[in-house]
C-alpha atoms as a PDB file:
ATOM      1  CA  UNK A   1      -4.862  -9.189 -24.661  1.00  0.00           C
ATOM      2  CA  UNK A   2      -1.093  -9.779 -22.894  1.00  0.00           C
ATOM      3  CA  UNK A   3      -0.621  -6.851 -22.142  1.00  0.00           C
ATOM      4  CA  UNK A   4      -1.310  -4.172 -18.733  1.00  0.00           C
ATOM      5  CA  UNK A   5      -1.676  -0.370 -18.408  1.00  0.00           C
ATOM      6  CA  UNK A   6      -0.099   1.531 -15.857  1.00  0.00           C
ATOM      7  CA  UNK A   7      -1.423   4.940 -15.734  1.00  0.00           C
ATOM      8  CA  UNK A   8      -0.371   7.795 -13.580  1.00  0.00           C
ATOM      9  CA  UNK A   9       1.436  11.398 -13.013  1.00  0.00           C
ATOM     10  CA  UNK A  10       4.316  10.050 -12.219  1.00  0.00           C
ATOM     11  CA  UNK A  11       5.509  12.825 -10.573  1.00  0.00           C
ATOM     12  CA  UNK A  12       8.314  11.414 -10.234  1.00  0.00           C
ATOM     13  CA  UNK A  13       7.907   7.918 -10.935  1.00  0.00           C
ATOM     14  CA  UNK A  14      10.157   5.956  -8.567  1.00  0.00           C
ATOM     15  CA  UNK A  15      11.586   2.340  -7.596  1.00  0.00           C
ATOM     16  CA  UNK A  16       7.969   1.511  -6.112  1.00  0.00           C
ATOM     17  CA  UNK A  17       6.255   1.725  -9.494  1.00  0.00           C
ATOM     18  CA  UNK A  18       9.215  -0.167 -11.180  1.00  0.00           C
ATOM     19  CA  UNK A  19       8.974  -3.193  -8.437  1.00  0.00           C
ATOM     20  CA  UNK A  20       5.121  -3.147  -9.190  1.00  0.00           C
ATOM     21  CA  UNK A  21       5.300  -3.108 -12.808  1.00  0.00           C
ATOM     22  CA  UNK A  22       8.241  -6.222 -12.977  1.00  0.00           C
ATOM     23  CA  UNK A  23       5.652  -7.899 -10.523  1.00  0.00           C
ATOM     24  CA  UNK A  24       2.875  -7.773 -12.839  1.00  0.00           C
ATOM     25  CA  UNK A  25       4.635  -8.464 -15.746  1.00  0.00           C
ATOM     26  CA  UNK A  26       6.157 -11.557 -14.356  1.00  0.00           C
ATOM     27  CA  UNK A  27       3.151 -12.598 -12.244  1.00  0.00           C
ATOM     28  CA  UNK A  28       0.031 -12.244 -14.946  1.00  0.00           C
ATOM     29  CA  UNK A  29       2.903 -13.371 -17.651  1.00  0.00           C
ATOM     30  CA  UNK A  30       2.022 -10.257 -19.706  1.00  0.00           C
ATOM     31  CA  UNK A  31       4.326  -9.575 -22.828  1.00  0.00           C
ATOM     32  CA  UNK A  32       4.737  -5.960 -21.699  1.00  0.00           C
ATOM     33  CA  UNK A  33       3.856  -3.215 -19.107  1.00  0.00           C
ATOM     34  CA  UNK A  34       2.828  -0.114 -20.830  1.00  0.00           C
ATOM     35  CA  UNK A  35       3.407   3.120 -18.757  1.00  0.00           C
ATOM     36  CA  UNK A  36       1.034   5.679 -19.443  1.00  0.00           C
ATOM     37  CA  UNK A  37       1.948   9.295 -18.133  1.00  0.00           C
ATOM     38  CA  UNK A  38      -1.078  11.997 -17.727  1.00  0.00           C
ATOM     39  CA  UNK A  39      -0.690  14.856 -19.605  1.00  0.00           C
ATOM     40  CA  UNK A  40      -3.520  16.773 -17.637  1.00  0.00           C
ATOM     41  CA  UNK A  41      -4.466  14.843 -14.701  1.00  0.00           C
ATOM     42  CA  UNK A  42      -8.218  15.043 -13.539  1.00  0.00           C
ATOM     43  CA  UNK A  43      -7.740  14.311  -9.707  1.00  0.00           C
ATOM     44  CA  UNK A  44      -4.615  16.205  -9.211  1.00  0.00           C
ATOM     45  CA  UNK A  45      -3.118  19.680  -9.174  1.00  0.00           C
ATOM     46  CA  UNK A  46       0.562  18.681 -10.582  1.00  0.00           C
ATOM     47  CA  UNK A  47       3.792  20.783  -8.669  1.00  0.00           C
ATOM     48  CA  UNK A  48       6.808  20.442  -9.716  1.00  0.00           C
ATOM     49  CA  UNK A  49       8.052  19.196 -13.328  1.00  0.00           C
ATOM     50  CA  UNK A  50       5.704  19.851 -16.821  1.00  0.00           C
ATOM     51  CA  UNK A  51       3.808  17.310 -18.291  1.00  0.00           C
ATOM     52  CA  UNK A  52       6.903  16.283 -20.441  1.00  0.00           C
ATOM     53  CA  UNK A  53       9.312  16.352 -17.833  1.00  0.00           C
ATOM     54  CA  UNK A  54       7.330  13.934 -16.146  1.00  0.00           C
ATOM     55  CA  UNK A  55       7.191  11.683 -19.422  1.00  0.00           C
ATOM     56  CA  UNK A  56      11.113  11.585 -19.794  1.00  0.00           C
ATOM     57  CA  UNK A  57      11.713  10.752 -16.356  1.00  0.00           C
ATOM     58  CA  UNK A  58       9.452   7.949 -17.110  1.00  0.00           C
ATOM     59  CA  UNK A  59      11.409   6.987 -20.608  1.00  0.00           C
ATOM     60  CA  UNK A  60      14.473   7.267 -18.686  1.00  0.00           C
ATOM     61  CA  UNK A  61      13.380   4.887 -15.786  1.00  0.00           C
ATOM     62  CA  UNK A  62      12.127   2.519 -18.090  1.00  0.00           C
ATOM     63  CA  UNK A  63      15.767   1.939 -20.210  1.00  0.00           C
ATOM     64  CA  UNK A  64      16.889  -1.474 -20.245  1.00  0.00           C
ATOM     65  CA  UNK A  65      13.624  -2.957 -18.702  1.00  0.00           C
ATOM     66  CA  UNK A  66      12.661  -5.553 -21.375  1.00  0.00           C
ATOM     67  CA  UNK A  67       8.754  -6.038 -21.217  1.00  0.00           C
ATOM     68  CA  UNK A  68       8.330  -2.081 -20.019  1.00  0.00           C
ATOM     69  CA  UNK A  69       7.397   0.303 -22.761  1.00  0.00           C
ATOM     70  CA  UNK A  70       5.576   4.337 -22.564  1.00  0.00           C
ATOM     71  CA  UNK A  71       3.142   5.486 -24.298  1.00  0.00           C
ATOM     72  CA  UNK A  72       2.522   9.467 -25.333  1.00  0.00           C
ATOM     73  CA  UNK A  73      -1.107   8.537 -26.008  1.00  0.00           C
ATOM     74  CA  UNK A  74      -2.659  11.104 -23.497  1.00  0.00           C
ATOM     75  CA  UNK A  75      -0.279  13.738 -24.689  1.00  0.00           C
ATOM     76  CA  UNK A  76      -1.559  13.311 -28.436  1.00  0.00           C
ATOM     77  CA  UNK A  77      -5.423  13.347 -27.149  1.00  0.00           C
ATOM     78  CA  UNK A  78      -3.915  16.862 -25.712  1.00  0.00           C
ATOM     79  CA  UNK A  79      -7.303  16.839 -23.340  1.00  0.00           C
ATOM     80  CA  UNK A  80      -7.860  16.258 -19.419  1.00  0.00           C
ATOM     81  CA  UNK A  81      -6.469  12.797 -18.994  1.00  0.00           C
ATOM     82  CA  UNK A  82      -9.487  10.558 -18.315  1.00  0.00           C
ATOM     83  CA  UNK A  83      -8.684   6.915 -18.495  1.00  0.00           C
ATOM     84  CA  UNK A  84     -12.157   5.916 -20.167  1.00  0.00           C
ATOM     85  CA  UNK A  85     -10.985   8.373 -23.318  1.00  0.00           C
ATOM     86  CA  UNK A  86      -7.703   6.469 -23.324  1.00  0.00           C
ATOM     87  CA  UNK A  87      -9.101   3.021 -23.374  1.00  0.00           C
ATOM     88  CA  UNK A  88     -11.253   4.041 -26.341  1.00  0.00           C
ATOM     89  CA  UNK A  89      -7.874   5.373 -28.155  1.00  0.00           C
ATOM     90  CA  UNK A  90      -6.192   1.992 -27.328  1.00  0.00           C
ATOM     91  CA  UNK A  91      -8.711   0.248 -28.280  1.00  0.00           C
ATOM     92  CA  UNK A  92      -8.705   1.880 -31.827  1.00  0.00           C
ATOM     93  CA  UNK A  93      -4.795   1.000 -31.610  1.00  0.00           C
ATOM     94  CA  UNK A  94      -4.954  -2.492 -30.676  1.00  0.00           C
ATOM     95  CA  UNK A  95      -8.285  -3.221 -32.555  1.00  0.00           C
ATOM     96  CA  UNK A  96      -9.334  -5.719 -30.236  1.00  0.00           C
ATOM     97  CA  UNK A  97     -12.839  -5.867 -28.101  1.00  0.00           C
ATOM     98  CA  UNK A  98     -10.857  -7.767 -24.793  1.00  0.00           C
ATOM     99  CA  UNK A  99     -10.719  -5.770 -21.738  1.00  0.00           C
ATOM    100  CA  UNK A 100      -7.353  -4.039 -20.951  1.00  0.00           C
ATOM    101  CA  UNK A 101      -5.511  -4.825 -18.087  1.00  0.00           C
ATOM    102  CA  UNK A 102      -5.039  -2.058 -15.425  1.00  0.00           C
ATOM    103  CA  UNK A 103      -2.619  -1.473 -12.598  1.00  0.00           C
ATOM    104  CA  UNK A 104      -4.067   0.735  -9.638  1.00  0.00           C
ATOM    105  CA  UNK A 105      -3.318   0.874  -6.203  1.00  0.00           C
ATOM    106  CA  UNK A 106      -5.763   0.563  -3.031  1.00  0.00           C
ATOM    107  CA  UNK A 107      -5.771   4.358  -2.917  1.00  0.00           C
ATOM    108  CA  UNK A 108      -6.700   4.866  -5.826  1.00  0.00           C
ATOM    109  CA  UNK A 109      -9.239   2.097  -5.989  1.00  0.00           C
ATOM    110  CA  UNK A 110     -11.161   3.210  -3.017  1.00  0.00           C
ATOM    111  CA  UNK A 111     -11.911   6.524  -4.832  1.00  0.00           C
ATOM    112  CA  UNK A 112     -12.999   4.591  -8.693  1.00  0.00           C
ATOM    113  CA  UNK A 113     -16.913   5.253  -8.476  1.00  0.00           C
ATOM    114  CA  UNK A 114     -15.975   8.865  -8.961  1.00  0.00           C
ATOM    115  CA  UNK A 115     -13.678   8.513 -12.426  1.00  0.00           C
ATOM    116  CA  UNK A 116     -15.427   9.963 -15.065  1.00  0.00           C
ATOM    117  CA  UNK A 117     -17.570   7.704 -17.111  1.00  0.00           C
ATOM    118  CA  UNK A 118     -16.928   4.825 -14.921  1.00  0.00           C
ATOM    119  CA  UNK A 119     -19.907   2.666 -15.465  1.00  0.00           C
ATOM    120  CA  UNK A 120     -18.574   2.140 -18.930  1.00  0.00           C
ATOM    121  CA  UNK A 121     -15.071   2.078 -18.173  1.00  0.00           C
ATOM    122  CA  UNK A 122     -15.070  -0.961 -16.006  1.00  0.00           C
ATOM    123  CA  UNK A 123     -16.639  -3.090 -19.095  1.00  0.00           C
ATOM    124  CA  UNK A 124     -13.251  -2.115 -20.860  1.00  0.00           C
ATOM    125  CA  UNK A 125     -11.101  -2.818 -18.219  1.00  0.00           C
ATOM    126  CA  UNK A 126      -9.700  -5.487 -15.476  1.00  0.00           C
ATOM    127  CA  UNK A 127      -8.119  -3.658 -12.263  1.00  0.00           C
ATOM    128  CA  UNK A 128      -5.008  -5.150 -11.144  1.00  0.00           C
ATOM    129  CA  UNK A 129      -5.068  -3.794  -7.428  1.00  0.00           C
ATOM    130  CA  UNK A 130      -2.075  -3.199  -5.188  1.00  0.00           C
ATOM    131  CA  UNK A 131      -1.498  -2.445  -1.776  1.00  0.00           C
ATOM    132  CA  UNK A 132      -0.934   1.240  -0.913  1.00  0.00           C
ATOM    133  CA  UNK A 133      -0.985   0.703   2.966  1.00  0.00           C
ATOM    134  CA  UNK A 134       0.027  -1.729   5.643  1.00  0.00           C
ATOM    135  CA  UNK A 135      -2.819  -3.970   6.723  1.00  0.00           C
ATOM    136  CA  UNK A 136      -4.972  -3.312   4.176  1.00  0.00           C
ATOM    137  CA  UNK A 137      -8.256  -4.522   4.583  1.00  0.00           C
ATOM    138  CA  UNK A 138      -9.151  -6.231   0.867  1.00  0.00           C
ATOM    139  CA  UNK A 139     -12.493  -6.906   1.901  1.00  0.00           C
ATOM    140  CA  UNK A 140     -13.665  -3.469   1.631  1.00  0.00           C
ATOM    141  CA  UNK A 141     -13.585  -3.813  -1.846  1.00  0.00           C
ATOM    142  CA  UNK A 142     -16.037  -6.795  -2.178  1.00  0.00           C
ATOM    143  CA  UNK A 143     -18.763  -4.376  -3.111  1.00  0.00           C
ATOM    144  CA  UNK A 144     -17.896  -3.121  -6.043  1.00  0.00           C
ATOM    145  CA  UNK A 145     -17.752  -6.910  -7.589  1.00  0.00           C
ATOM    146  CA  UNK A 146     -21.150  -6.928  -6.830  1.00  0.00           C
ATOM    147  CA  UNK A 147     -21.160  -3.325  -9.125  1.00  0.00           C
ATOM    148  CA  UNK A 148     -19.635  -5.249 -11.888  1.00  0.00           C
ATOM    149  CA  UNK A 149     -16.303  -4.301 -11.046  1.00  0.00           C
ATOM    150  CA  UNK A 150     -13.360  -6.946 -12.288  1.00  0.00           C
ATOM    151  CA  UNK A 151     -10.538  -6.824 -10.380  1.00  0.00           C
ATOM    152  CA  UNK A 152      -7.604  -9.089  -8.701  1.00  0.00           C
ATOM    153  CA  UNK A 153      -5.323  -8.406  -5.974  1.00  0.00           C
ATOM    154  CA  UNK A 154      -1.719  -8.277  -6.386  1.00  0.00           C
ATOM    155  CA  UNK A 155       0.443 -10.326  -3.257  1.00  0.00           C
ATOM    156  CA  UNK A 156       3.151  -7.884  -3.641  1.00  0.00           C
ATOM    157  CA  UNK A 157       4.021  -6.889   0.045  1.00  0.00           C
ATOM    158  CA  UNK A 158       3.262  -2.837   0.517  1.00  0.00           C
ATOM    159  CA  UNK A 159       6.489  -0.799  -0.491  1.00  0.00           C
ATOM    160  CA  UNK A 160       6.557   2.475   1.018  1.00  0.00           C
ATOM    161  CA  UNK A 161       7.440   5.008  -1.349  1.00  0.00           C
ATOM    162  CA  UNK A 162       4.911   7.849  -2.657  1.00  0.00           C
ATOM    163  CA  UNK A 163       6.053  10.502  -5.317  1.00  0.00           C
ATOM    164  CA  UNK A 164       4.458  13.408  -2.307  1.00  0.00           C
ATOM    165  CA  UNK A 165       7.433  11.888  -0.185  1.00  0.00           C
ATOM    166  CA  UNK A 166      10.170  12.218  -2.852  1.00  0.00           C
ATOM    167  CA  UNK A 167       9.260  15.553  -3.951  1.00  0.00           C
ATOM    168  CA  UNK A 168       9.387  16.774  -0.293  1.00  0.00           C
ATOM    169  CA  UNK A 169      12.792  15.004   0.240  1.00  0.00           C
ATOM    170  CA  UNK A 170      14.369  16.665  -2.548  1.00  0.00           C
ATOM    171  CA  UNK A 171      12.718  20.274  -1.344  1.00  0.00           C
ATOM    172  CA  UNK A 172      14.795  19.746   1.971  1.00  0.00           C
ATOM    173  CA  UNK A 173      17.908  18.534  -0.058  1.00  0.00           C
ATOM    174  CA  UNK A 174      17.586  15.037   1.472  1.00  0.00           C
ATOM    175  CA  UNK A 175      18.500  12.086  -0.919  1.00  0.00           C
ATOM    176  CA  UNK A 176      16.488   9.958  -3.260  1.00  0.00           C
ATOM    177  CA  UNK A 177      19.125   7.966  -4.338  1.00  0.00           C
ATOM    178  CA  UNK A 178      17.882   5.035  -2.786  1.00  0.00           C
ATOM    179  CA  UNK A 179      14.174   5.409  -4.094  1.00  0.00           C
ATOM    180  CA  UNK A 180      14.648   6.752  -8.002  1.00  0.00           C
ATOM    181  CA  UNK A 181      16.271   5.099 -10.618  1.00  0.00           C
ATOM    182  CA  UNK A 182      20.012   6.786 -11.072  1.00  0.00           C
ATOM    183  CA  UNK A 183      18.945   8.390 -14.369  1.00  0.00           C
ATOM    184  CA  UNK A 184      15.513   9.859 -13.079  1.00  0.00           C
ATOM    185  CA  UNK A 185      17.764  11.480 -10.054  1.00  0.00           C
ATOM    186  CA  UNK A 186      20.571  12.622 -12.266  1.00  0.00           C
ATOM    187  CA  UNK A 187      17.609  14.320 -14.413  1.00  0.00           C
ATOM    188  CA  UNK A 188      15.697  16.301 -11.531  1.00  0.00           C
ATOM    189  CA  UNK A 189      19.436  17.379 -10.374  1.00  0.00           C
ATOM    190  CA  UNK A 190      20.298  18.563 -13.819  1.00  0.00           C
ATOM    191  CA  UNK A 191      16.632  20.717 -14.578  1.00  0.00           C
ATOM    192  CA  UNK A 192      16.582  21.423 -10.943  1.00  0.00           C
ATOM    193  CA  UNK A 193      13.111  19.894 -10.107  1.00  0.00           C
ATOM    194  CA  UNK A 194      11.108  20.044  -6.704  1.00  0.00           C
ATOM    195  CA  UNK A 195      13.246  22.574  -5.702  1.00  0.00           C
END
């Protein structure tokens, strides 16, 4: 299947997970990026903008971006966003038995033995893994191959931008303008977001 799943709050999503996406999408030659927004994230207590808030800013950071599309799929299962329930949905969209492609970062990857149903979820998936620190030691990760875990390393150098850091910035009144998309800036100014 060409194409890759990028999940997340996106809270806000910012010029990091754009550069990462265009990466992939080039890289892997995929024929698009699909950004999927939680609606109810499992792992996090979301502050700041609503669940569709969050999905706009996303629609508006993807305009223009050929290969880069959003999905509303875990708004329409209207549950706690678990990524093995979305795969399932996908799969019923897509009708195909190949294993989705999936964008995570180190972070995130370190912490995967504890996603819900994740013993069947990584039969339905390939992890594309980024970087989410300087220095990152890869080989820490070696162990969950041997748990049946597929996964490849992006070469993209570490970018560092986290949506914790933005949010912050914008409670002091410090600029983003350098880190958002224009449109996903002009939006949190105009429904007065972080604030």
């Amino acid at each position: 299947m060409n194409i890759c799943l990028f999940c997340g709050t996106f809270n806000p999503i910012h010029n990091a997970h754009l550069r990462m996406a265009q990466y992939v999408l080039r890289k892997f030659n995929f024929e698009k990026v699909i950004f999927i927004p939680a609606c109810i994230p499992p792992h996090k207590t979301v502050q700041g903008g609503t669940s569709e808030q969050r999905f706009e800013m996303v629609k508006l950071a993807i305009e223009g971006h050929k290969g880069f599309e959003v999905s509303d799929i875990e708004f329409r299962l209207g549950q706690t966003s678990y990524t093995y329930f979305t795969i399932l949905e996908l799969q019923k969209i897509y009708g195909t038995g190949e294993k989705f492609n999936f964008i995570i970062g180190t972070d995130a990857f370190e912490k995967i033995e504890s996603w819900y149903e994740v013993d069947k979820l990584k039969m339905l998936v390939k992890f594309i893994v980024s970087r989410r620190e300087d220095d990152c030691n890869l080989a820490r990760f070696d162990y969950l191959r041997e748990k049946g875990f597929d996964f490849d390393f992006t070469n993209l150098a570490f970018y560092d931008i986290s949506s914790t850091e933005l949010r912050d910035k914008i409670a002091c009144g410090e600029s983003i303008s350098n880190l958002v998309p224009q449109k996903v800036e002009d939006y949190i100014v105009e429904n007065g977001l972080y604030r």
